[in-house]
PDB file of N, CA and C in Angstrom:
ATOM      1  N   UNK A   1       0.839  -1.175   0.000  1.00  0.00           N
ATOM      2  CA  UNK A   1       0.000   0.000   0.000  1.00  0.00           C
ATOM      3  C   UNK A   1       0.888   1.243   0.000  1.00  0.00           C
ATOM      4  N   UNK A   2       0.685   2.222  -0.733  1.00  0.00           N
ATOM      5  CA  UNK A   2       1.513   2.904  -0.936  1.00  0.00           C
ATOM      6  C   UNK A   2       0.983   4.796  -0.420  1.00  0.00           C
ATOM      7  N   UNK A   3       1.550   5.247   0.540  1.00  0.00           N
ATOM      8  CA  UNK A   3       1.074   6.053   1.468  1.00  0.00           C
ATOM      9  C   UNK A   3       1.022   7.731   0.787  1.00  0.00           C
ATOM     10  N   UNK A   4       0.231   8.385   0.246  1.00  0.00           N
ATOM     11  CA  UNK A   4       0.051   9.570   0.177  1.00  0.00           C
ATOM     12  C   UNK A   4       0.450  10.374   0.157  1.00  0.00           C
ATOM     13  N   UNK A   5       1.572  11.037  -0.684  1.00  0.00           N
ATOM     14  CA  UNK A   5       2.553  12.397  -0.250  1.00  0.00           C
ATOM     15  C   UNK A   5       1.864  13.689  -0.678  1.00  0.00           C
ATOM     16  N   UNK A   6       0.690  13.728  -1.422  1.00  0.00           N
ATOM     17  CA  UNK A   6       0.604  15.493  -1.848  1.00  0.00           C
ATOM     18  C   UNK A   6      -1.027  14.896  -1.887  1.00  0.00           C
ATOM     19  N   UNK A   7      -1.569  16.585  -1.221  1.00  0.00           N
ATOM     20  CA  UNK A   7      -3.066  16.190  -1.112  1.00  0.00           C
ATOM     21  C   UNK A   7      -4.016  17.960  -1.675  1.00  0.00           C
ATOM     22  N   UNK A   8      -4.701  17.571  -2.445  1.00  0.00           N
ATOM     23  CA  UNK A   8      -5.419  18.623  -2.996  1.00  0.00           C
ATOM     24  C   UNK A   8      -6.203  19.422  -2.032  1.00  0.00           C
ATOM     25  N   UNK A   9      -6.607  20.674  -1.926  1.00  0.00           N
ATOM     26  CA  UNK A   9      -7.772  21.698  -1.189  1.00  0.00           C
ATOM     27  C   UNK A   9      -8.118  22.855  -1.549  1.00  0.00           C
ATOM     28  N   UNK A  10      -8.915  23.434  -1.260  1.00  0.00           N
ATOM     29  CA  UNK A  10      -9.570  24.404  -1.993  1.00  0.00           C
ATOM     30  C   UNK A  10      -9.577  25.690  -0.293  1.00  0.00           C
ATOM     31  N   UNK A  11      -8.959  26.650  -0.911  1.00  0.00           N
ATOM     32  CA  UNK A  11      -8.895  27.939   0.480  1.00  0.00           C
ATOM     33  C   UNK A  11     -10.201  28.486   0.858  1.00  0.00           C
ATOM     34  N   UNK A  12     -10.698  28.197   2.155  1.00  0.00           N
ATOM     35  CA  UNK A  12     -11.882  29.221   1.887  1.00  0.00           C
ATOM     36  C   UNK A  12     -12.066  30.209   1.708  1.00  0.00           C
ATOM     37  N   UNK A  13     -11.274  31.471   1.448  1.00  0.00           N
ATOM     38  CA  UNK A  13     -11.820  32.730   0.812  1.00  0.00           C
ATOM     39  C   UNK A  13     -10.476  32.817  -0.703  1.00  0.00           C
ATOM     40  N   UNK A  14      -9.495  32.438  -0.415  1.00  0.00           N
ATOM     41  CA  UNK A  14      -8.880  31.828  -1.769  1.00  0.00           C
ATOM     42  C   UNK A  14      -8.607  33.874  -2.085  1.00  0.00           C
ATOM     43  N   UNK A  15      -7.967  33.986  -3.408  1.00  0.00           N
ATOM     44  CA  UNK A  15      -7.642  34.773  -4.082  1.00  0.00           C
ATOM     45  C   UNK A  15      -8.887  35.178  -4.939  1.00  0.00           C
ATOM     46  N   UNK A  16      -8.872  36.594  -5.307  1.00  0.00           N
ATOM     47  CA  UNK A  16     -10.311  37.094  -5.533  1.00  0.00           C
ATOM     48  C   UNK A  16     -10.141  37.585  -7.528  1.00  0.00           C
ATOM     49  N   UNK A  17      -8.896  36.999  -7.778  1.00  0.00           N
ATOM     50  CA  UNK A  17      -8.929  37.206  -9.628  1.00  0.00           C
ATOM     51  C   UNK A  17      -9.065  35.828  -9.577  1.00  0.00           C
ATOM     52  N   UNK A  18      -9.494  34.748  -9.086  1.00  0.00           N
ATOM     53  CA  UNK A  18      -9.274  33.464  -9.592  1.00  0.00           C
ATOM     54  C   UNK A  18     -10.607  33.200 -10.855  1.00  0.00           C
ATOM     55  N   UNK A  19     -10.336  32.536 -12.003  1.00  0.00           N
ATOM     56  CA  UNK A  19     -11.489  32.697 -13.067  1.00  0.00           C
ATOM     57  C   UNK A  19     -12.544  31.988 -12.492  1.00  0.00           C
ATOM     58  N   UNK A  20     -12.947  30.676 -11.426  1.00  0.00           N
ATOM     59  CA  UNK A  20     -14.065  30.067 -11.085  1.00  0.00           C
ATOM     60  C   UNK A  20     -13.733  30.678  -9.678  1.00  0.00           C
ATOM     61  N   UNK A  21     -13.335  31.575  -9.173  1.00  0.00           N
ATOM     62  CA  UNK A  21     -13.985  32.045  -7.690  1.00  0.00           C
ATOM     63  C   UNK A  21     -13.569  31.075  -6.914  1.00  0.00           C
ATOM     64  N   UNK A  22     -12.226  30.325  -6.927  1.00  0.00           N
ATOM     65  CA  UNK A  22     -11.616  28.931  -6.125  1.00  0.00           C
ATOM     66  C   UNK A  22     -10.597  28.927  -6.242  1.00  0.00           C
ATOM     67  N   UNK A  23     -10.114  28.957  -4.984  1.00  0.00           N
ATOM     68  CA  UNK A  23      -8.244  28.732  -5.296  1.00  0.00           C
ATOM     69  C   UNK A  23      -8.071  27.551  -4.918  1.00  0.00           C
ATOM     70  N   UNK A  24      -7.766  26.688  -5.650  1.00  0.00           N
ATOM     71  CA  UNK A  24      -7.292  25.369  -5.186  1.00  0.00           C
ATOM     72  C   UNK A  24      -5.472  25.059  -5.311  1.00  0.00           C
ATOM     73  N   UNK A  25      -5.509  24.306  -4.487  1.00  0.00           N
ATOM     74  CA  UNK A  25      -4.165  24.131  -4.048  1.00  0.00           C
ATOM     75  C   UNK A  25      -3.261  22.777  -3.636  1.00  0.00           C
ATOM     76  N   UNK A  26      -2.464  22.573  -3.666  1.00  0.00           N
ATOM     77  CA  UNK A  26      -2.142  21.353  -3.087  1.00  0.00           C
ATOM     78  C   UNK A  26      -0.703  21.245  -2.096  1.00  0.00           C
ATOM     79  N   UNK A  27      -0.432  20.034  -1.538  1.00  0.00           N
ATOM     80  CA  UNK A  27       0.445  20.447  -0.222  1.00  0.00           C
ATOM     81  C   UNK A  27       0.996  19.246  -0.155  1.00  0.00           C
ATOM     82  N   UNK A  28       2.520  19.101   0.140  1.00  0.00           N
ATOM     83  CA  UNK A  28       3.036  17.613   0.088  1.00  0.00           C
ATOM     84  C   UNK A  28       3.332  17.517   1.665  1.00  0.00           C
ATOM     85  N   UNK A  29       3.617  15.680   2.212  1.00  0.00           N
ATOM     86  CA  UNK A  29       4.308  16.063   3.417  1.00  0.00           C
ATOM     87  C   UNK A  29       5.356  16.677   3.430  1.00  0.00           C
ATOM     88  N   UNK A  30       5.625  17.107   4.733  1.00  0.00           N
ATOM     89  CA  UNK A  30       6.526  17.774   5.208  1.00  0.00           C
ATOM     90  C   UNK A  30       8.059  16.676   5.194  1.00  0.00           C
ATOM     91  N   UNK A  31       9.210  16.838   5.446  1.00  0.00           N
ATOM     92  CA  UNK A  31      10.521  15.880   5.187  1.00  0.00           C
ATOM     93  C   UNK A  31      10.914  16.541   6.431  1.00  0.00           C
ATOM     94  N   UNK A  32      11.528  15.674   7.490  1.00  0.00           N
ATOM     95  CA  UNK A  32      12.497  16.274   8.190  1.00  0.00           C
ATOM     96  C   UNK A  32      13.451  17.438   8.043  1.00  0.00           C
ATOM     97  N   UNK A  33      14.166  16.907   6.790  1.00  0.00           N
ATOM     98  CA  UNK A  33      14.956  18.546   5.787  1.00  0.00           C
ATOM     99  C   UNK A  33      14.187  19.501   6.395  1.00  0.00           C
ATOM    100  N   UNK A  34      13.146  19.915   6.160  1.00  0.00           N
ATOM    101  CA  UNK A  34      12.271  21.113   5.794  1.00  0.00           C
ATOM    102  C   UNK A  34      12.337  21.733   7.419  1.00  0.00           C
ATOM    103  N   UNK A  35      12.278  20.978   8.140  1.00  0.00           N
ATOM    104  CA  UNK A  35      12.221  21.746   9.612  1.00  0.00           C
ATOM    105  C   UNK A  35      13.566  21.859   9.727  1.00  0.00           C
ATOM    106  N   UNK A  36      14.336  20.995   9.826  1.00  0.00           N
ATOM    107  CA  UNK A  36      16.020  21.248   9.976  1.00  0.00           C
ATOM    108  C   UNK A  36      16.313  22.973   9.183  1.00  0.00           C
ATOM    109  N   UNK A  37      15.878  23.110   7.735  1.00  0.00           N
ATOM    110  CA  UNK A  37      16.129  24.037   7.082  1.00  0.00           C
ATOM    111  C   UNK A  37      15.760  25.122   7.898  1.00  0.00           C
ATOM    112  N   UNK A  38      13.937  25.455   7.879  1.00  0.00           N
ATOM    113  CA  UNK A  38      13.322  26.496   8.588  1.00  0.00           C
ATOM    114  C   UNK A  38      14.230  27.119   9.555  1.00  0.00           C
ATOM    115  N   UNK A  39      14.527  25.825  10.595  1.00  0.00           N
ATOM    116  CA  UNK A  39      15.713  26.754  12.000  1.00  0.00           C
ATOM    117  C   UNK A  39      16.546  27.415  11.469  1.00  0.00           C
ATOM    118  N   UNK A  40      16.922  27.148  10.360  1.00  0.00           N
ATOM    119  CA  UNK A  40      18.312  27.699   9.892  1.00  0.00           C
ATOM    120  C   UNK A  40      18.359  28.752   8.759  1.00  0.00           C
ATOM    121  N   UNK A  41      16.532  29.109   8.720  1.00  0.00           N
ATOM    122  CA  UNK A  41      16.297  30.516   7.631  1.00  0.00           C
ATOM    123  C   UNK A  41      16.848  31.528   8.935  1.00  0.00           C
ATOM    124  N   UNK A  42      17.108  32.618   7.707  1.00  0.00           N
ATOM    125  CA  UNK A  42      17.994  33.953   9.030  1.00  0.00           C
ATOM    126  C   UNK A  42      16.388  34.533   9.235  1.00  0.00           C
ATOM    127  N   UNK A  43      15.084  34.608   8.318  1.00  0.00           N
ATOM    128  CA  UNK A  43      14.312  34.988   9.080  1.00  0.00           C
ATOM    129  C   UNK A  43      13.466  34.626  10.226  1.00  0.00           C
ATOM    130  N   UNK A  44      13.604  33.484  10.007  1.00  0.00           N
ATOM    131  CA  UNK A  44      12.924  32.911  11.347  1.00  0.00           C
ATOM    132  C   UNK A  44      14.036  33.254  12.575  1.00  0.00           C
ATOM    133  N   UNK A  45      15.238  32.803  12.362  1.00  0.00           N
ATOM    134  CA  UNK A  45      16.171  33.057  13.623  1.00  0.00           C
ATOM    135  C   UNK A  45      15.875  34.713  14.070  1.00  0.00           C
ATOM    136  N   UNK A  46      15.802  35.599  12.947  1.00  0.00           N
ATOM    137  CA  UNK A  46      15.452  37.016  13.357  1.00  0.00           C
ATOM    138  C   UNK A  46      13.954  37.244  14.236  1.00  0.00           C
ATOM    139  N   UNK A  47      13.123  35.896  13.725  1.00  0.00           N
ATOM    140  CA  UNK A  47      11.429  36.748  14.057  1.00  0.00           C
ATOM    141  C   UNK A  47      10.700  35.210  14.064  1.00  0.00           C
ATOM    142  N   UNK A  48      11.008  34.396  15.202  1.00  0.00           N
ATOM    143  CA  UNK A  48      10.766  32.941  15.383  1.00  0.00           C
ATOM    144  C   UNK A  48       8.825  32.736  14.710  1.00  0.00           C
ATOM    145  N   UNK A  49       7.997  34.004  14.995  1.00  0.00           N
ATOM    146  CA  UNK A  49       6.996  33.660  14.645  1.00  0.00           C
ATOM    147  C   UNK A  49       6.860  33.146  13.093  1.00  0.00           C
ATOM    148  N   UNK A  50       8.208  33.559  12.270  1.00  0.00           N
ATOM    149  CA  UNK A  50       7.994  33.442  11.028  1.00  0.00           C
ATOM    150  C   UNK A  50       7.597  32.187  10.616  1.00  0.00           C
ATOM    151  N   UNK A  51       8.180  31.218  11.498  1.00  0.00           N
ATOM    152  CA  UNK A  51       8.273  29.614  11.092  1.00  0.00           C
ATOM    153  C   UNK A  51       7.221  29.191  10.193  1.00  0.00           C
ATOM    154  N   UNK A  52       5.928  29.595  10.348  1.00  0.00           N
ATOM    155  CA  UNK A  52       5.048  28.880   9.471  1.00  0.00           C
ATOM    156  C   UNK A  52       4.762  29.471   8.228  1.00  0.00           C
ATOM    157  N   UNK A  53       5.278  30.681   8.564  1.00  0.00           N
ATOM    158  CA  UNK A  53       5.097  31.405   6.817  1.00  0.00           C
ATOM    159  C   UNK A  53       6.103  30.373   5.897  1.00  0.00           C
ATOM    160  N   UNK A  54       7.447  30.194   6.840  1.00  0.00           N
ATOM    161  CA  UNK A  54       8.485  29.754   5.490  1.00  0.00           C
ATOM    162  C   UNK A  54       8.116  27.957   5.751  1.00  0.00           C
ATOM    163  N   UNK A  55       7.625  27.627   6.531  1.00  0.00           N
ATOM    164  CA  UNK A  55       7.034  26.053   6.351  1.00  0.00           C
ATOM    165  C   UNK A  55       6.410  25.831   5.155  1.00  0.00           C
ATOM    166  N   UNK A  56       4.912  26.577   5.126  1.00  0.00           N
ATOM    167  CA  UNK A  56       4.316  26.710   4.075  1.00  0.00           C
ATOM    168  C   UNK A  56       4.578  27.120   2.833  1.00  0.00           C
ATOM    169  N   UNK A  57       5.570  27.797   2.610  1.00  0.00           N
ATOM    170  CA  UNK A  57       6.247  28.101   1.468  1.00  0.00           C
ATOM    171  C   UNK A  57       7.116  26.671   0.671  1.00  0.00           C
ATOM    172  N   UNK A  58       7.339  26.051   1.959  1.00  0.00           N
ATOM    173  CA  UNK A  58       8.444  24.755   1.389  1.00  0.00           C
ATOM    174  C   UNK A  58       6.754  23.762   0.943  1.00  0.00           C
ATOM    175  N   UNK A  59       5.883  24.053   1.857  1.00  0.00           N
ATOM    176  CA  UNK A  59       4.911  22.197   1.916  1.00  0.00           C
ATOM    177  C   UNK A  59       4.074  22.621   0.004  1.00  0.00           C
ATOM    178  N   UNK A  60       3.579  23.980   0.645  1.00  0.00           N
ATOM    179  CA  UNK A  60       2.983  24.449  -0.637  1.00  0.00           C
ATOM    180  C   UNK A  60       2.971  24.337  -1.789  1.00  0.00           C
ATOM    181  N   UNK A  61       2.786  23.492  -2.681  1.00  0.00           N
ATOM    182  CA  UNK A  61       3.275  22.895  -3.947  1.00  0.00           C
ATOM    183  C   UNK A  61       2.678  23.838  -4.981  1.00  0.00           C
ATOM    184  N   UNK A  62       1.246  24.194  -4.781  1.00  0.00           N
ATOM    185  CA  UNK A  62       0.702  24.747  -6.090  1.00  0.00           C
ATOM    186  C   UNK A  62      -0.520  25.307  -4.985  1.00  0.00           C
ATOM    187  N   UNK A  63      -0.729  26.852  -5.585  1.00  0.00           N
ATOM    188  CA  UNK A  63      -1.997  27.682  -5.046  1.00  0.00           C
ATOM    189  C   UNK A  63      -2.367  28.742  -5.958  1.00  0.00           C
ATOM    190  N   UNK A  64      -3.300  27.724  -6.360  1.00  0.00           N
ATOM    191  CA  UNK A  64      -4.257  29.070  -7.324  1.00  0.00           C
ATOM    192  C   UNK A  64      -3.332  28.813  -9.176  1.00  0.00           C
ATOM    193  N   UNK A  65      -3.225  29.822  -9.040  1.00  0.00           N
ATOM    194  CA  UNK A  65      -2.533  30.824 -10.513  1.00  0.00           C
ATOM    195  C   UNK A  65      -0.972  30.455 -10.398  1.00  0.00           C
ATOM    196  N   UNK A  66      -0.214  30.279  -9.140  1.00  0.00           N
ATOM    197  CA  UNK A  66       1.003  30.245  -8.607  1.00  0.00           C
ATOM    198  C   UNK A  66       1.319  28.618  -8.682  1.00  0.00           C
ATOM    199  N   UNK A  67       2.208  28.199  -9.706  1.00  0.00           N
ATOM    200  CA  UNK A  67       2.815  27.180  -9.858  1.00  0.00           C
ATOM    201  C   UNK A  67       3.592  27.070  -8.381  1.00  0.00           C
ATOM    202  N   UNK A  68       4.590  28.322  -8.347  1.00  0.00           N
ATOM    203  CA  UNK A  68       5.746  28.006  -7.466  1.00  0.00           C
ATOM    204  C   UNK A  68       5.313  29.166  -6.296  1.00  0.00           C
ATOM    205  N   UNK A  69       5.209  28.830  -4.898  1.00  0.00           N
ATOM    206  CA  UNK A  69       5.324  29.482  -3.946  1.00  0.00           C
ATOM    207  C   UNK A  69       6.089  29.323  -3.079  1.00  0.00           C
ATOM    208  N   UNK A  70       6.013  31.164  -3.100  1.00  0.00           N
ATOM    209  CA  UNK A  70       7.326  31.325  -1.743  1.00  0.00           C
ATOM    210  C   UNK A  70       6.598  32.403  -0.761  1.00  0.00           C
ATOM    211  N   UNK A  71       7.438  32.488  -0.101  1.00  0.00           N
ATOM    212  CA  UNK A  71       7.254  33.291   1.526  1.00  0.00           C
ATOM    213  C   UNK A  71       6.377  34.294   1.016  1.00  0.00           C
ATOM    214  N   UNK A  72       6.246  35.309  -0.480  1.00  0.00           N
ATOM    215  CA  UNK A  72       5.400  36.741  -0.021  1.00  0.00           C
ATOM    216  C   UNK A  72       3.966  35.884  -0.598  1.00  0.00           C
ATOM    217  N   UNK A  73       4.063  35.122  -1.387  1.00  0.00           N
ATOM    218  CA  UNK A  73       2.601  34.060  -1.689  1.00  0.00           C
ATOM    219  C   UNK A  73       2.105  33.960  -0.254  1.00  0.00           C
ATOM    220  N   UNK A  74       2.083  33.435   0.880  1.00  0.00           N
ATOM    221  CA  UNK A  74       1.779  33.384   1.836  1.00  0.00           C
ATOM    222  C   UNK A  74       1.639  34.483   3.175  1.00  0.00           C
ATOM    223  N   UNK A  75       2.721  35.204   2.904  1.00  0.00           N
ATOM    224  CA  UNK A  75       2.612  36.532   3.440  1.00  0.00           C
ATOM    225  C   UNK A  75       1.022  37.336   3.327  1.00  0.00           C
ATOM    226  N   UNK A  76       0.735  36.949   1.787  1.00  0.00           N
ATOM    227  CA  UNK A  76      -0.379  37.886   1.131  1.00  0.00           C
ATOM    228  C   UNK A  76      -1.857  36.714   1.216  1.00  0.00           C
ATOM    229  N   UNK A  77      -1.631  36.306   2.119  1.00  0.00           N
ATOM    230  CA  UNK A  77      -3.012  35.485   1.974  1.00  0.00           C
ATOM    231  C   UNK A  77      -3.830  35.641   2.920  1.00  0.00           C
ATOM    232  N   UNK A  78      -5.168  35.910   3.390  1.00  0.00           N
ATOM    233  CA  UNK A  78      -5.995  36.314   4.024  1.00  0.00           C
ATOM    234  C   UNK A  78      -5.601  35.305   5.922  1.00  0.00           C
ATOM    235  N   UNK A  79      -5.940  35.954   6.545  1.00  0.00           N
ATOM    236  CA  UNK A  79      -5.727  35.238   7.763  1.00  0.00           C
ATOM    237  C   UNK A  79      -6.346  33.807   7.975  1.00  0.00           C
ATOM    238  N   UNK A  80      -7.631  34.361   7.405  1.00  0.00           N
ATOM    239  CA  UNK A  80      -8.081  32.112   7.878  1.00  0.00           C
ATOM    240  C   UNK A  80      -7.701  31.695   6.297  1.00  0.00           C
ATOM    241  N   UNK A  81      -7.210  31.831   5.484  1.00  0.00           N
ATOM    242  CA  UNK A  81      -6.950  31.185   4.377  1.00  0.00           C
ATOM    243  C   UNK A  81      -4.652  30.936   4.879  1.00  0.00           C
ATOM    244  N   UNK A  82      -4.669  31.408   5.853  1.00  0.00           N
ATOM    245  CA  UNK A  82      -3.154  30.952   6.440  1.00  0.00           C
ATOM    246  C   UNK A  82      -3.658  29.955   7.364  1.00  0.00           C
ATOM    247  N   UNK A  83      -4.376  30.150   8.671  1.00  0.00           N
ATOM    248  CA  UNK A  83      -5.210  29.114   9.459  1.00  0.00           C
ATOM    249  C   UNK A  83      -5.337  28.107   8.769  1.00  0.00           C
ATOM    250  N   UNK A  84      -5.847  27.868   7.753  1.00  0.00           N
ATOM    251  CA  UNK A  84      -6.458  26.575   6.966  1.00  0.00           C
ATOM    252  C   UNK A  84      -5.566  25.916   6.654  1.00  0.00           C
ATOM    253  N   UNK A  85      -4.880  26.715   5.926  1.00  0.00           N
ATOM    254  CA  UNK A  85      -3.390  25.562   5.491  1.00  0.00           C
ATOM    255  C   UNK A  85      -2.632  25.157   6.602  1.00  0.00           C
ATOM    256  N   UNK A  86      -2.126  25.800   8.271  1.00  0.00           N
ATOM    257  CA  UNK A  86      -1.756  25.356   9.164  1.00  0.00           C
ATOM    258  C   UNK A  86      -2.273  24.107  10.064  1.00  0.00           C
ATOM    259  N   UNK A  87      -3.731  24.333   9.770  1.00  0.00           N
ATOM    260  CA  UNK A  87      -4.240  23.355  10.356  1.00  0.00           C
ATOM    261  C   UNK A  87      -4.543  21.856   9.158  1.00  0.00           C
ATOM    262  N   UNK A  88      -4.481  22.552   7.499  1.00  0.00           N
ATOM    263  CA  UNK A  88      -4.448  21.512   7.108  1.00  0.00           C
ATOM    264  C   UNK A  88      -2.837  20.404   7.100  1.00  0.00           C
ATOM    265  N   UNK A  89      -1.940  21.153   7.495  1.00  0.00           N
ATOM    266  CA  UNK A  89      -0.666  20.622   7.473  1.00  0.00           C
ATOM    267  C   UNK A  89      -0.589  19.624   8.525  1.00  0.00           C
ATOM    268  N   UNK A  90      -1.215  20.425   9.550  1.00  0.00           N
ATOM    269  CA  UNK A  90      -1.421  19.573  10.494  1.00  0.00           C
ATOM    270  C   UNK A  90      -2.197  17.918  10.213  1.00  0.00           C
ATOM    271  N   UNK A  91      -3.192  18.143  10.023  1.00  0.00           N
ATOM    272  CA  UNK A  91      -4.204  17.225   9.724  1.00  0.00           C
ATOM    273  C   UNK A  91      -3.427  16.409   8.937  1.00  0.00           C
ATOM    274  N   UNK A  92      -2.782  16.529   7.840  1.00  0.00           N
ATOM    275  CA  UNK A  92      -2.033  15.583   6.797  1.00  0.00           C
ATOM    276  C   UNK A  92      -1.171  15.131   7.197  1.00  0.00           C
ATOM    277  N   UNK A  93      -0.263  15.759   7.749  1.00  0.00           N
ATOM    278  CA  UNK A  93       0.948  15.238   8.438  1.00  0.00           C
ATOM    279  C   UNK A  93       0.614  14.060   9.496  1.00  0.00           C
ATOM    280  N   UNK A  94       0.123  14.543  10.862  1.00  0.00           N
ATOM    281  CA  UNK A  94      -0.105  13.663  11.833  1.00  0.00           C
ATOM    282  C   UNK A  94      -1.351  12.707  11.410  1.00  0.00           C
ATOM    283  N   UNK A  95      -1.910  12.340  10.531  1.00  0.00           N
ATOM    284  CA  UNK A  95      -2.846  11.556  10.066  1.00  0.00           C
ATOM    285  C   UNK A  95      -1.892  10.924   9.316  1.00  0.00           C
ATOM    286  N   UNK A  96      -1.341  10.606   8.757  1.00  0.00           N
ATOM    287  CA  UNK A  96      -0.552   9.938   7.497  1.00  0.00           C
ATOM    288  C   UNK A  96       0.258   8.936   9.271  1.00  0.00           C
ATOM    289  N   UNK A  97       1.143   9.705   9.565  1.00  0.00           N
ATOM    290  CA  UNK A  97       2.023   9.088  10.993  1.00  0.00           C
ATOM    291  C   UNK A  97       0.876   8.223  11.167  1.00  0.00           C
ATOM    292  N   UNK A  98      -0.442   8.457  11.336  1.00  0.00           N
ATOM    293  CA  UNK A  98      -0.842   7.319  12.359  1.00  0.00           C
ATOM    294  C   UNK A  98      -1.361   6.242  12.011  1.00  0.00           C
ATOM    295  N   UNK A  99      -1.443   6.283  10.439  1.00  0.00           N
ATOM    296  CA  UNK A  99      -2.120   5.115   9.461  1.00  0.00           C
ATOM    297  C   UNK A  99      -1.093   4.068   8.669  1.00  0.00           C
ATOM    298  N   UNK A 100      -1.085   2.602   9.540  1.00  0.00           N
ATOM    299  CA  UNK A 100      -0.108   1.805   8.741  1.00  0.00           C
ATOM    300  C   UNK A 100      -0.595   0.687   7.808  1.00  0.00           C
ATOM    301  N   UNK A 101       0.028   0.719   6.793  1.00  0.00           N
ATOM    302  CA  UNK A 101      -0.910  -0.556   6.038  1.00  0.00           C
ATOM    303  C   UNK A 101      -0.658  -1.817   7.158  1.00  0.00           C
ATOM    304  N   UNK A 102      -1.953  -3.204   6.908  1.00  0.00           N
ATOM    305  CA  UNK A 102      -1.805  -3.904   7.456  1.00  0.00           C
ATOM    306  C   UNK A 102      -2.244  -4.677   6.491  1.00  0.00           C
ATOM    307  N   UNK A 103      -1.632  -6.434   6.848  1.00  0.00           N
ATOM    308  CA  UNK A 103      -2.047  -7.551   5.934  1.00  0.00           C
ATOM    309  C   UNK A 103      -2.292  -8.593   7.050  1.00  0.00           C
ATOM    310  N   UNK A 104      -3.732  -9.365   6.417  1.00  0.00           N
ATOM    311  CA  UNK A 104      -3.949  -9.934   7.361  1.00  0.00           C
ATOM    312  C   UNK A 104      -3.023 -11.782   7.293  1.00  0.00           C
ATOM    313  N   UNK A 105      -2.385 -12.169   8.165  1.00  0.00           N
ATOM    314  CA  UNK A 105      -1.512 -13.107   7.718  1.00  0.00           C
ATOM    315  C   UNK A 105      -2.195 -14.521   7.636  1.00  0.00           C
ATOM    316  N   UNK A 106      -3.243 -14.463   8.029  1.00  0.00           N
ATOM    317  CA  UNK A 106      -4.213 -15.634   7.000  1.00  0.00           C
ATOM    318  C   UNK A 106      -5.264 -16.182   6.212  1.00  0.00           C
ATOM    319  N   UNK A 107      -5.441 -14.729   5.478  1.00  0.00           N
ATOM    320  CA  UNK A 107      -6.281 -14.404   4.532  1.00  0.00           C
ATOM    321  C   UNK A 107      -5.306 -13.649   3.407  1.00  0.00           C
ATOM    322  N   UNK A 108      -4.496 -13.119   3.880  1.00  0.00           N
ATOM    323  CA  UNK A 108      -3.707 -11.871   2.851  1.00  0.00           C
ATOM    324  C   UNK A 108      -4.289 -10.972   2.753  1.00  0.00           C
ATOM    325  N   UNK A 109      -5.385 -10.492   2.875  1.00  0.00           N
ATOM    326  CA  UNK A 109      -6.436  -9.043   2.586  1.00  0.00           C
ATOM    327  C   UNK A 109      -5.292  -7.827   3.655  1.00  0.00           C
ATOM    328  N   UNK A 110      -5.517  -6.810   2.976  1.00  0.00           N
ATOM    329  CA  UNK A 110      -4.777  -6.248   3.472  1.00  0.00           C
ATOM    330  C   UNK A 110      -5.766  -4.539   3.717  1.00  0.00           C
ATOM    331  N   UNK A 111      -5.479  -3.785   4.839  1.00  0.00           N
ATOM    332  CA  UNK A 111      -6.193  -2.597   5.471  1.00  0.00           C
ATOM    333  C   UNK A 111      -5.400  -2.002   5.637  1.00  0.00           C
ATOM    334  N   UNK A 112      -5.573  -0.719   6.220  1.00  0.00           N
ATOM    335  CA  UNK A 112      -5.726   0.280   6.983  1.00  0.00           C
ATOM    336  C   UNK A 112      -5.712   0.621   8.147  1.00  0.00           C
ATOM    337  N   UNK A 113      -4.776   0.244   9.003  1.00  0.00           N
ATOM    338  CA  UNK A 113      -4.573   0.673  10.559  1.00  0.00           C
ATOM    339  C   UNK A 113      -4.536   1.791  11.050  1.00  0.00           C
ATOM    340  N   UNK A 114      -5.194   2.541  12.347  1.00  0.00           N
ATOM    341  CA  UNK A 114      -4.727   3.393  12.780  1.00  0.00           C
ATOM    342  C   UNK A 114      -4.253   3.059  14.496  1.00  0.00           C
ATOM    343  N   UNK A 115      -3.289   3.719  14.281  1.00  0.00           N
ATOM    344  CA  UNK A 115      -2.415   3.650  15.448  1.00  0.00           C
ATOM    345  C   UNK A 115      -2.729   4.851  16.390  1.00  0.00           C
ATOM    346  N   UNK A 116      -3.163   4.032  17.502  1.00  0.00           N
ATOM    347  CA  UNK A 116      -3.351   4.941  18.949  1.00  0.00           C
ATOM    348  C   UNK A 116      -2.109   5.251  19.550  1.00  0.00           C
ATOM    349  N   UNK A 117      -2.407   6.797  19.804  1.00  0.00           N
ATOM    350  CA  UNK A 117      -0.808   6.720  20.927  1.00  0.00           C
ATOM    351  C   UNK A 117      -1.402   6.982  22.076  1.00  0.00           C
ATOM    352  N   UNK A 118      -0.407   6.585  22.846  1.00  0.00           N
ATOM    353  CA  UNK A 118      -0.598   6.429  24.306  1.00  0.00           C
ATOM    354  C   UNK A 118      -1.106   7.884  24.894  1.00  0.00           C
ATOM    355  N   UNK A 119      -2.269   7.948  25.666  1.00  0.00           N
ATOM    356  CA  UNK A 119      -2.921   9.118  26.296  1.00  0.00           C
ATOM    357  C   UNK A 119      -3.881   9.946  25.324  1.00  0.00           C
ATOM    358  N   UNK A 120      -3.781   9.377  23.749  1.00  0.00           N
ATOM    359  CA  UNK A 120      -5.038   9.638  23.195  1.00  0.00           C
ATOM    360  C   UNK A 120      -6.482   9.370  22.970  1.00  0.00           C
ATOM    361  N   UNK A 121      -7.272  10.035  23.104  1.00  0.00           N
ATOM    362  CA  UNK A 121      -8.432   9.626  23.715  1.00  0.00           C
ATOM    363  C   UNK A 121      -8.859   9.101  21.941  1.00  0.00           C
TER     364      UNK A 121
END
């Protein structure tokens, strides 16, 4: 089973020249690299809140009209249309961690596990 790296969404208030009134977008996981890097942008070391602007700039694959995004793409995006993608990063990321393929070893059929961690309700 082969696990999910880039996942499509649509912003809720999105960019306002878009031709159908929808910015859709898409977002890969995140790589260890990418946080190692972030610590080591001089803007975040200057202004730690920056971290998720330049996160999203790396996860951000495609938004809208914008093949390639970087830091002022995100800079310029409405406040819950930044929310959304933070929390969708979230959601993708730690959802992917908790889902392992499984095979059943005497049938062969094979699922979908999710893995509880300890103290989650």
């Amino acid at each position: 089973m082969k696990i999910r790296t880039e996942f499509s969404f649509v912003l809720p208030r999105g960019f306002e020249d878009e031709p159908d009134g929808r910015t859709v977008g898409s977002m890969r996981l995140a790589r260890v690299g990418d946080i190692l890097q972030i610590y080591n942008d001089a803007r975040v070391k200057e202004l730690p809140s920056y971290f998720y602007v330049v996160l999203m700039s790396r996860v951000v694959t495609r938004l809208g009209r914008h093949r390639m995004v970087n830091a002022r793409i995100i800079e310029d995006l409405h406040p819950e249309d930044f929310a959304f993608l933070v929390d969708f990063f979230n959601e993708v990321n730690h959802k992917v961690i908790s889902l392992l393929p499984i095979e059943c070893s005497h049938c062969g059929n094979r699922y979908v596990g999710e893995v509880s961690l300890v103290g989650e309700l």
